[in-house]
N, C-alpha and C. Protein backbone atom coordinates (compact mmCIF):
# COMPACT_ATOMS: atom_id res chain seq x y z
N UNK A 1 86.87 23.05 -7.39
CA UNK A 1 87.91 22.06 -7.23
C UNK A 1 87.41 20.73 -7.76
N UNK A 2 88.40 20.31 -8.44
CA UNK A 2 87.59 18.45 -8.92
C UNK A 2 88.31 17.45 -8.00
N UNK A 3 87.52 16.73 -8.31
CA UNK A 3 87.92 15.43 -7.35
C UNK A 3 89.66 15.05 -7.10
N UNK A 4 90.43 15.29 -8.36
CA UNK A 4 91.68 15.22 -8.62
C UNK A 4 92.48 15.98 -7.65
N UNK A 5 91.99 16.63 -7.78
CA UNK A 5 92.52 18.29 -6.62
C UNK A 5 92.43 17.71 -5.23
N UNK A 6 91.68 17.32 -4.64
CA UNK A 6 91.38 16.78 -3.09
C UNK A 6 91.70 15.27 -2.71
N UNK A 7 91.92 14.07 -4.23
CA UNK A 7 92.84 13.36 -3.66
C UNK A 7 94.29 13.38 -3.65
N UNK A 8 94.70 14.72 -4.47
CA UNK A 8 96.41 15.51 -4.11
C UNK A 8 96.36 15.95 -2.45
N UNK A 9 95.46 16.42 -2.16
CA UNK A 9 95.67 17.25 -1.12
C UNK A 9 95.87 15.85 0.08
N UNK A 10 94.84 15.18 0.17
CA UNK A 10 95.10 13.60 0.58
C UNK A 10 96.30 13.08 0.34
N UNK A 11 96.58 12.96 -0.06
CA UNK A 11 98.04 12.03 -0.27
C UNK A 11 98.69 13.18 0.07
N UNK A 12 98.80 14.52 0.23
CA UNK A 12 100.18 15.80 0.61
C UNK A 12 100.07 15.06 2.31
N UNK A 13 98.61 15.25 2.80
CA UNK A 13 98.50 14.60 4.04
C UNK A 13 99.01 13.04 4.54
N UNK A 14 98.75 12.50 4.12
CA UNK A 14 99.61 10.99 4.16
C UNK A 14 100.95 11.57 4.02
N UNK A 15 101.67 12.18 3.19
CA UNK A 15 102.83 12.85 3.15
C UNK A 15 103.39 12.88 4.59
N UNK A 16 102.53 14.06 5.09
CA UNK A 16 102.49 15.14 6.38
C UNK A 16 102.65 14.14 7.19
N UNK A 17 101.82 12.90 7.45
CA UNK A 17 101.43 12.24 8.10
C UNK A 17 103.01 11.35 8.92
N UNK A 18 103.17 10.54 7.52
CA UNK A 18 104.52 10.37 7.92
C UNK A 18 105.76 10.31 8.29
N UNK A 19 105.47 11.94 8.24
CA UNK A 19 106.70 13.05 8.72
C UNK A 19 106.23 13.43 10.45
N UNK A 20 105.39 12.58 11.22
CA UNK A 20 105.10 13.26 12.28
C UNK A 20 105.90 12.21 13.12
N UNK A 21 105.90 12.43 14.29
CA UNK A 21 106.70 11.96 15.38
C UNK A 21 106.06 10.27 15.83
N UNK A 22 104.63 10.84 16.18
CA UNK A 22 103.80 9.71 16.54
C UNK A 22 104.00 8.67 15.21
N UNK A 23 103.89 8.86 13.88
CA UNK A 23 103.68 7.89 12.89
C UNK A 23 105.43 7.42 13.21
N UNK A 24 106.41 7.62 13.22
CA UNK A 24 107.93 7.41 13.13
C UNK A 24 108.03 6.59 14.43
N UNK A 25 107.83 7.37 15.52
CA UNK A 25 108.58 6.11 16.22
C UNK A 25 107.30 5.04 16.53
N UNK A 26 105.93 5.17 15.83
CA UNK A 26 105.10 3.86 15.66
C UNK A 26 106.28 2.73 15.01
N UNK A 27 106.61 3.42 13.74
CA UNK A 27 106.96 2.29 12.71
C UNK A 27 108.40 1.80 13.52
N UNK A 28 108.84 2.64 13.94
CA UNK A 28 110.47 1.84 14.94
C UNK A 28 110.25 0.82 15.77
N UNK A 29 108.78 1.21 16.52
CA UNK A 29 108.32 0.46 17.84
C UNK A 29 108.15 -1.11 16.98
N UNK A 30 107.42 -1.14 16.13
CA UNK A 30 106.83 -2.21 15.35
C UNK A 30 108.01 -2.86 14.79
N UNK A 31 108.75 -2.08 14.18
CA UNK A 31 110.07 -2.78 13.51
C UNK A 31 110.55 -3.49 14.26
N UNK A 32 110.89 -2.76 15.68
CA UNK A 32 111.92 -3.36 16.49
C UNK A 32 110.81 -4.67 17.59
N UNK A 33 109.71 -4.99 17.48
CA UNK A 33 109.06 -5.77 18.07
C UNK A 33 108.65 -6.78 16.90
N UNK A 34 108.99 -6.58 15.86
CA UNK A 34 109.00 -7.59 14.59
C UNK A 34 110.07 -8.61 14.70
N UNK A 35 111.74 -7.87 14.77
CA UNK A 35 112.85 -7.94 14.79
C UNK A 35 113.19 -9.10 15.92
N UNK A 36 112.15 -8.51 17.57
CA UNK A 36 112.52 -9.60 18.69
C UNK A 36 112.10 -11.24 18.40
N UNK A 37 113.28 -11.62 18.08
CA UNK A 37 112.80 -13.30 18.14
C UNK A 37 112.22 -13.76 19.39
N UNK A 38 112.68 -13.12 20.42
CA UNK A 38 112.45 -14.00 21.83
C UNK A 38 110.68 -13.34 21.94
N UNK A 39 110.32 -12.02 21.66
CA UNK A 39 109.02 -11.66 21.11
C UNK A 39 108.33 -12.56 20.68
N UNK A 40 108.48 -12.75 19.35
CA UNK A 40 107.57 -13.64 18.07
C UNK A 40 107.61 -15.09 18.43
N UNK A 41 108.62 -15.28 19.45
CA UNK A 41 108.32 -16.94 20.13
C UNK A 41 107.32 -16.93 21.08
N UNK A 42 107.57 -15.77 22.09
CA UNK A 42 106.03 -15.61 22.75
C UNK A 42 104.65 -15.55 22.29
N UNK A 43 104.60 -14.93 21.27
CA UNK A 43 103.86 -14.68 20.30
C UNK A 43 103.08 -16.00 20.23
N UNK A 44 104.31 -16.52 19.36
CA UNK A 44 103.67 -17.96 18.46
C UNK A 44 102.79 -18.73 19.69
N UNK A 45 103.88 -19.12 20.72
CA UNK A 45 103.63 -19.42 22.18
C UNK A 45 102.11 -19.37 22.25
N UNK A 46 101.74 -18.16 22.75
CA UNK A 46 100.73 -17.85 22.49
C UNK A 46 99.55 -17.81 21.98
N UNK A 47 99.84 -18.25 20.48
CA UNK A 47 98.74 -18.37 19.35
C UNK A 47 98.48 -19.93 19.74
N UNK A 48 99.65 -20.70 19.95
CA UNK A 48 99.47 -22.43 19.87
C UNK A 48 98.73 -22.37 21.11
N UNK A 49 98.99 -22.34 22.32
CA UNK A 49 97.87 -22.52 23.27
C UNK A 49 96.54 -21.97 23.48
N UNK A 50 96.79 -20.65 22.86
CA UNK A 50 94.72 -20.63 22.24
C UNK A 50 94.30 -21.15 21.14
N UNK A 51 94.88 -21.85 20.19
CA UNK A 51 94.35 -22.89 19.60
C UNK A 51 94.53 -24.27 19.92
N UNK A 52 95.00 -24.76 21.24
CA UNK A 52 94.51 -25.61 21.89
C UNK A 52 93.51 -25.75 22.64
N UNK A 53 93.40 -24.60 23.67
CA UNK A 53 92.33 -24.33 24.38
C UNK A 53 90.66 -24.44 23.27
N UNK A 54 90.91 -23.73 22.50
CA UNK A 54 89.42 -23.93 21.41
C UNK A 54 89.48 -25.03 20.97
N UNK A 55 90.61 -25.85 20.51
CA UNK A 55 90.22 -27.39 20.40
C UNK A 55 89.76 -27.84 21.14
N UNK A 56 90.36 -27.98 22.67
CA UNK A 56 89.83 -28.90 23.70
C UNK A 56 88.16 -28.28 24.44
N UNK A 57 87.99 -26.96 24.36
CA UNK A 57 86.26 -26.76 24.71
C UNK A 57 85.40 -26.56 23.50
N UNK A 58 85.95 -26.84 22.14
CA UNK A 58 84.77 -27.38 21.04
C UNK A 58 84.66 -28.66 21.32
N UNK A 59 85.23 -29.58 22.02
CA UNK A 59 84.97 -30.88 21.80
C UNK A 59 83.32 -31.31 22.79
N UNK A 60 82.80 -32.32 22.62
CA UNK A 60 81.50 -32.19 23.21
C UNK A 60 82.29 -32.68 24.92
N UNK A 61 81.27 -32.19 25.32
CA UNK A 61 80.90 -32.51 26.62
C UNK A 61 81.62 -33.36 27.40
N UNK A 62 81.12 -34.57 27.01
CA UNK A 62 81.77 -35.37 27.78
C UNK A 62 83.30 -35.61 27.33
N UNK A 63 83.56 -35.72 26.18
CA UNK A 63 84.92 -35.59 25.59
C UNK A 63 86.00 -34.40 25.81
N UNK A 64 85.35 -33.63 26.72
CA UNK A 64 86.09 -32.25 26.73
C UNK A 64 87.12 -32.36 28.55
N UNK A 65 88.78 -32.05 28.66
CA UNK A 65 88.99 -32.37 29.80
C UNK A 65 89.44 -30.95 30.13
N UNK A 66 88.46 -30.71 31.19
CA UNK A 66 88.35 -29.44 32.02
C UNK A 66 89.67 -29.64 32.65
N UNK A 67 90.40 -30.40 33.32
CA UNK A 67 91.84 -30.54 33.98
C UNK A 67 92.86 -29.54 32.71
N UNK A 68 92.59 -30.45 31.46
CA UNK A 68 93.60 -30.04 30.48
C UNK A 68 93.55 -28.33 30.11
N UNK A 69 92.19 -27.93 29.81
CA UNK A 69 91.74 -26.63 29.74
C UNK A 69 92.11 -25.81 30.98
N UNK A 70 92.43 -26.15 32.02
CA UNK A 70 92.74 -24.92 33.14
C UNK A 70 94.11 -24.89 33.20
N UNK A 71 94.48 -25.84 32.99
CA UNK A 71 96.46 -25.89 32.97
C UNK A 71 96.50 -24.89 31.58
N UNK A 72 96.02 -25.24 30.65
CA UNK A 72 96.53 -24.27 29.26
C UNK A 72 95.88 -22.87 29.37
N UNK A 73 94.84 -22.66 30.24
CA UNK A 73 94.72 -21.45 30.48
C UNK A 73 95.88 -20.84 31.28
N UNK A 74 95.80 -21.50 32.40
CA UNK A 74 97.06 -20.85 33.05
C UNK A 74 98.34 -20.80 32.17
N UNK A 75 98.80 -21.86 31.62
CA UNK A 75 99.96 -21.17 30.61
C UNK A 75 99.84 -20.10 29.31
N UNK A 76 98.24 -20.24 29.47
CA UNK A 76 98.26 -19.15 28.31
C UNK A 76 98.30 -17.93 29.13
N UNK A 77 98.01 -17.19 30.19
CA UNK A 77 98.48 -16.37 31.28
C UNK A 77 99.65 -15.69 31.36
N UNK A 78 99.94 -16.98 31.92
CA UNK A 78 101.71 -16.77 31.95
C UNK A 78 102.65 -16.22 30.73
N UNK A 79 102.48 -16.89 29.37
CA UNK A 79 102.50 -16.24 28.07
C UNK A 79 102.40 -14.72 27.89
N UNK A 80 101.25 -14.76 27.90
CA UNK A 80 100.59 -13.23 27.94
C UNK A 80 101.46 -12.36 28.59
N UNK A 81 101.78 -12.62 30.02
CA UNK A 81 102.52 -11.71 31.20
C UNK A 81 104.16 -11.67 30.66
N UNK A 82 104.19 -12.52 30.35
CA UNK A 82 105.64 -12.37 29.36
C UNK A 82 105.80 -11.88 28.08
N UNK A 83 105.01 -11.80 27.63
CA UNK A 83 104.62 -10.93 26.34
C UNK A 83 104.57 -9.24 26.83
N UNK A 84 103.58 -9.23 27.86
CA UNK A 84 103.18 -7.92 28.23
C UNK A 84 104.27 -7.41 29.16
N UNK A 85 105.31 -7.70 29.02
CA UNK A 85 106.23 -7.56 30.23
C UNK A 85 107.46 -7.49 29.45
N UNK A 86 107.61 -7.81 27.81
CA UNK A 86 108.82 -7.79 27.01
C UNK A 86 108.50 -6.30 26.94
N UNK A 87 110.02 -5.37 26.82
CA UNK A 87 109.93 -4.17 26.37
C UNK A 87 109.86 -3.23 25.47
N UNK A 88 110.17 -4.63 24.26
CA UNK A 88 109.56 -3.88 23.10
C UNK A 88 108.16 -3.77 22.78
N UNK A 89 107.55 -4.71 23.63
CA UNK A 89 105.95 -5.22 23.09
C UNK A 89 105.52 -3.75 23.98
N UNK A 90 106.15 -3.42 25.43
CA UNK A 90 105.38 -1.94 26.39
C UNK A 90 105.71 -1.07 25.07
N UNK A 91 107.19 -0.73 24.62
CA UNK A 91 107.51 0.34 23.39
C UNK A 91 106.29 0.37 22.67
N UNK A 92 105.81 -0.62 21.57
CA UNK A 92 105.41 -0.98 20.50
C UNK A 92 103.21 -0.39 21.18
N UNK A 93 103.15 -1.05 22.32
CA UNK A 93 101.91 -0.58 22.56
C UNK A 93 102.29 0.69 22.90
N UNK A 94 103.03 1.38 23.48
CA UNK A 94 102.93 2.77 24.27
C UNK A 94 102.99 3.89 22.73
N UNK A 95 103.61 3.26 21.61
CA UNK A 95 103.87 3.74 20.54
C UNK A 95 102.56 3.84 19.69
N UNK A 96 102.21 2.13 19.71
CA UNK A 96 101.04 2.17 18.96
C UNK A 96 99.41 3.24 19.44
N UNK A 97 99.55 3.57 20.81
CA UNK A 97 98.36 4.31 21.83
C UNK A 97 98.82 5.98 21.15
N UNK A 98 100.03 6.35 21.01
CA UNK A 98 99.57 7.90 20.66
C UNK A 98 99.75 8.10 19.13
N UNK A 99 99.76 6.96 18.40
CA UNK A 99 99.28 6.83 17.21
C UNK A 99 97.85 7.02 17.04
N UNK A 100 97.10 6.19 17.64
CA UNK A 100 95.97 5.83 17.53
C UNK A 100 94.98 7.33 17.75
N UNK A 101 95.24 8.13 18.49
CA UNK A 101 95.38 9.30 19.52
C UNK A 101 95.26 9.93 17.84
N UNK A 102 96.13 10.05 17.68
CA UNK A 102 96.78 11.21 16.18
C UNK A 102 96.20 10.74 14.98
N UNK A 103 95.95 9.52 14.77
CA UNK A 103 94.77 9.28 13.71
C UNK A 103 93.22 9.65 14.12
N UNK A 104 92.80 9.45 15.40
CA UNK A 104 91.59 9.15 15.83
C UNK A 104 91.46 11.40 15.72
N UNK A 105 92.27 12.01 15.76
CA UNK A 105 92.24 12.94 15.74
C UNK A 105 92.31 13.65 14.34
N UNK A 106 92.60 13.28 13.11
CA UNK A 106 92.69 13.70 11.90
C UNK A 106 91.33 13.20 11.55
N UNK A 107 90.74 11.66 11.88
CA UNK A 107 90.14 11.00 11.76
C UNK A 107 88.59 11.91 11.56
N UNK A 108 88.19 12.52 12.77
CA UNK A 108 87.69 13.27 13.40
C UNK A 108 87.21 14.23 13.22
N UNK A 109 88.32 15.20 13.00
CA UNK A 109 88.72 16.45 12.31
C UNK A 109 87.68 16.03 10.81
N UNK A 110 88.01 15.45 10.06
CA UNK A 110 87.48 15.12 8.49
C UNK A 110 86.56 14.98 8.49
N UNK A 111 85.89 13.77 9.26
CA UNK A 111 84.41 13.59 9.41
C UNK A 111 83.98 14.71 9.84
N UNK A 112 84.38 15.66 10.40
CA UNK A 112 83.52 16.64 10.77
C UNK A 112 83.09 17.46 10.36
N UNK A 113 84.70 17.96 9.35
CA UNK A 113 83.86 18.75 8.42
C UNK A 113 83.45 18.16 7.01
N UNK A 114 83.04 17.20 6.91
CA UNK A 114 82.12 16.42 5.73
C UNK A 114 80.91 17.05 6.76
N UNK A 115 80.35 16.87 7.76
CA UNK A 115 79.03 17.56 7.80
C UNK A 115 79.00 18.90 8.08
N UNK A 116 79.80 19.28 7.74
CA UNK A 116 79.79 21.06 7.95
C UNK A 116 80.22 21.80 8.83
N UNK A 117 80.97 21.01 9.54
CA UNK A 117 81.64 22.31 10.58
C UNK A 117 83.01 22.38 10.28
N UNK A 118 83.26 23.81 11.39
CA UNK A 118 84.42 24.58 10.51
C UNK A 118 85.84 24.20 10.56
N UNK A 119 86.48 24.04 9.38
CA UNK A 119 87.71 23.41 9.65
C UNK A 119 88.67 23.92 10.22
N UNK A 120 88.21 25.39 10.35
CA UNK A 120 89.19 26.18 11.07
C UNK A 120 89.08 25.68 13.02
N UNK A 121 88.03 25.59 13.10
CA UNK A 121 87.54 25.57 14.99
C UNK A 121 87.07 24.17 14.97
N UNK A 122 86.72 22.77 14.49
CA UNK A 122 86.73 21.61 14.16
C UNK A 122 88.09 20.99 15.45
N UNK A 123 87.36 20.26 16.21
CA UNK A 123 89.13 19.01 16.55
C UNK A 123 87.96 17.75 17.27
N UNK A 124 89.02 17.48 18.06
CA UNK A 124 88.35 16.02 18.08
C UNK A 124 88.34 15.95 20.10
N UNK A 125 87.43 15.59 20.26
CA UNK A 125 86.74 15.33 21.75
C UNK A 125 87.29 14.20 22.52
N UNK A 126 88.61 13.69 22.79
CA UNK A 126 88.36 11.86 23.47
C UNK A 126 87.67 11.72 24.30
N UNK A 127 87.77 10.82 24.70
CA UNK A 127 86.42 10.25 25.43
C UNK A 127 87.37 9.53 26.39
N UNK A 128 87.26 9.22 27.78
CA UNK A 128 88.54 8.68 28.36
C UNK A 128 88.05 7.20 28.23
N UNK A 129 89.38 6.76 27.75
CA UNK A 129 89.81 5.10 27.32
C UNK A 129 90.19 4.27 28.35
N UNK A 130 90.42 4.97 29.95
CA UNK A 130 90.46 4.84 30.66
C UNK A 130 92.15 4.44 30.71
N UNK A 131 93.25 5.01 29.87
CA UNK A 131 94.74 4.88 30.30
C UNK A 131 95.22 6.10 30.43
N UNK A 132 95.72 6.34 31.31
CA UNK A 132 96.40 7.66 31.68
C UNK A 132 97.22 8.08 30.65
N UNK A 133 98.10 6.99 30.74
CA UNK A 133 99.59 6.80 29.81
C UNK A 133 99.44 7.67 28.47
N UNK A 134 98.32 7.55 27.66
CA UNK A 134 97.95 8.11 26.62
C UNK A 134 97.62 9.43 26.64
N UNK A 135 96.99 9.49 27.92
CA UNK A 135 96.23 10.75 27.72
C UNK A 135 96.60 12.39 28.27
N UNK A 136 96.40 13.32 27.66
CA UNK A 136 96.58 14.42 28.34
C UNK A 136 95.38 15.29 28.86
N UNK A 137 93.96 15.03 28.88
CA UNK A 137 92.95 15.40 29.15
C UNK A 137 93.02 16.44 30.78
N UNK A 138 92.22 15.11 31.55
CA UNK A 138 91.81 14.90 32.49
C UNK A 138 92.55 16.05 33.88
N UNK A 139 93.87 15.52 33.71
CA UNK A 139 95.76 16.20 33.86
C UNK A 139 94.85 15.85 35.53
């Protein structure tokens, strides 16, 4: 087989890939958490008060106001919990986790047999990530 031959077979897989369940409703989850404005304001939300917070504790020492830094922590908190609490952002992670699952498992699979074991009896081991939600292991 030449090299030509096995990056066809690669790309049939990327093919395959995107025809699976986990890759499809990834890309919906993402679309539709792209799409939420009231999302991407949290978001932004978000980004601006941790780049306040690193402004105000790079500053030296004495110039630095610990008052100001615990209030923007706490609103950066609060942010977060509203972020983590929108339902496209639970969709979009619960989507993005058995993605990760289904790559980390092809992933796996390949490397494995690059060192020689069999592709027939070859799969992939998780390791607990410690979320249920994802997992079917443990049961």
């Amino acid at each position: 087989m030449e090299n030509k031959d096995i990056i066809e077979i690669t790309r049939e897989l990327g093919r395959q890939l995107q025809k699976e369940e986990a890759y499809i409703a990834y890309q919906a989850a993402k679309q539709a958490a792209d799409e939420d404005m009231e999302l991407q304001k949290l978001i932004n939300d978000f980004s601006n008060v941790r780049d306040d917070i690193e402004k105000e504790t790079s500053k030296d020492e004495n110039e630095r106001n610990n008052e100001n830094i615990r209030k923007l922590n706490e609103n950066m908190r609060k942010v977060y919990a509203k972020i983590m609490t929108n339902e496209r952002m639970i969709n979009y992670n619960d989507a993005k986790d058995a993605y990760d699952v289904l790559m980390a498992r092809i992933t796996a699979i390949i490397k494995q047999c690059s060192e020689g074991e069999d592709p027939d009896t070859t799969d992939y081991m998780p390791s607990c990530s410690g979320s249920c939600s994802t997992c079917g292991g443990c049961g």
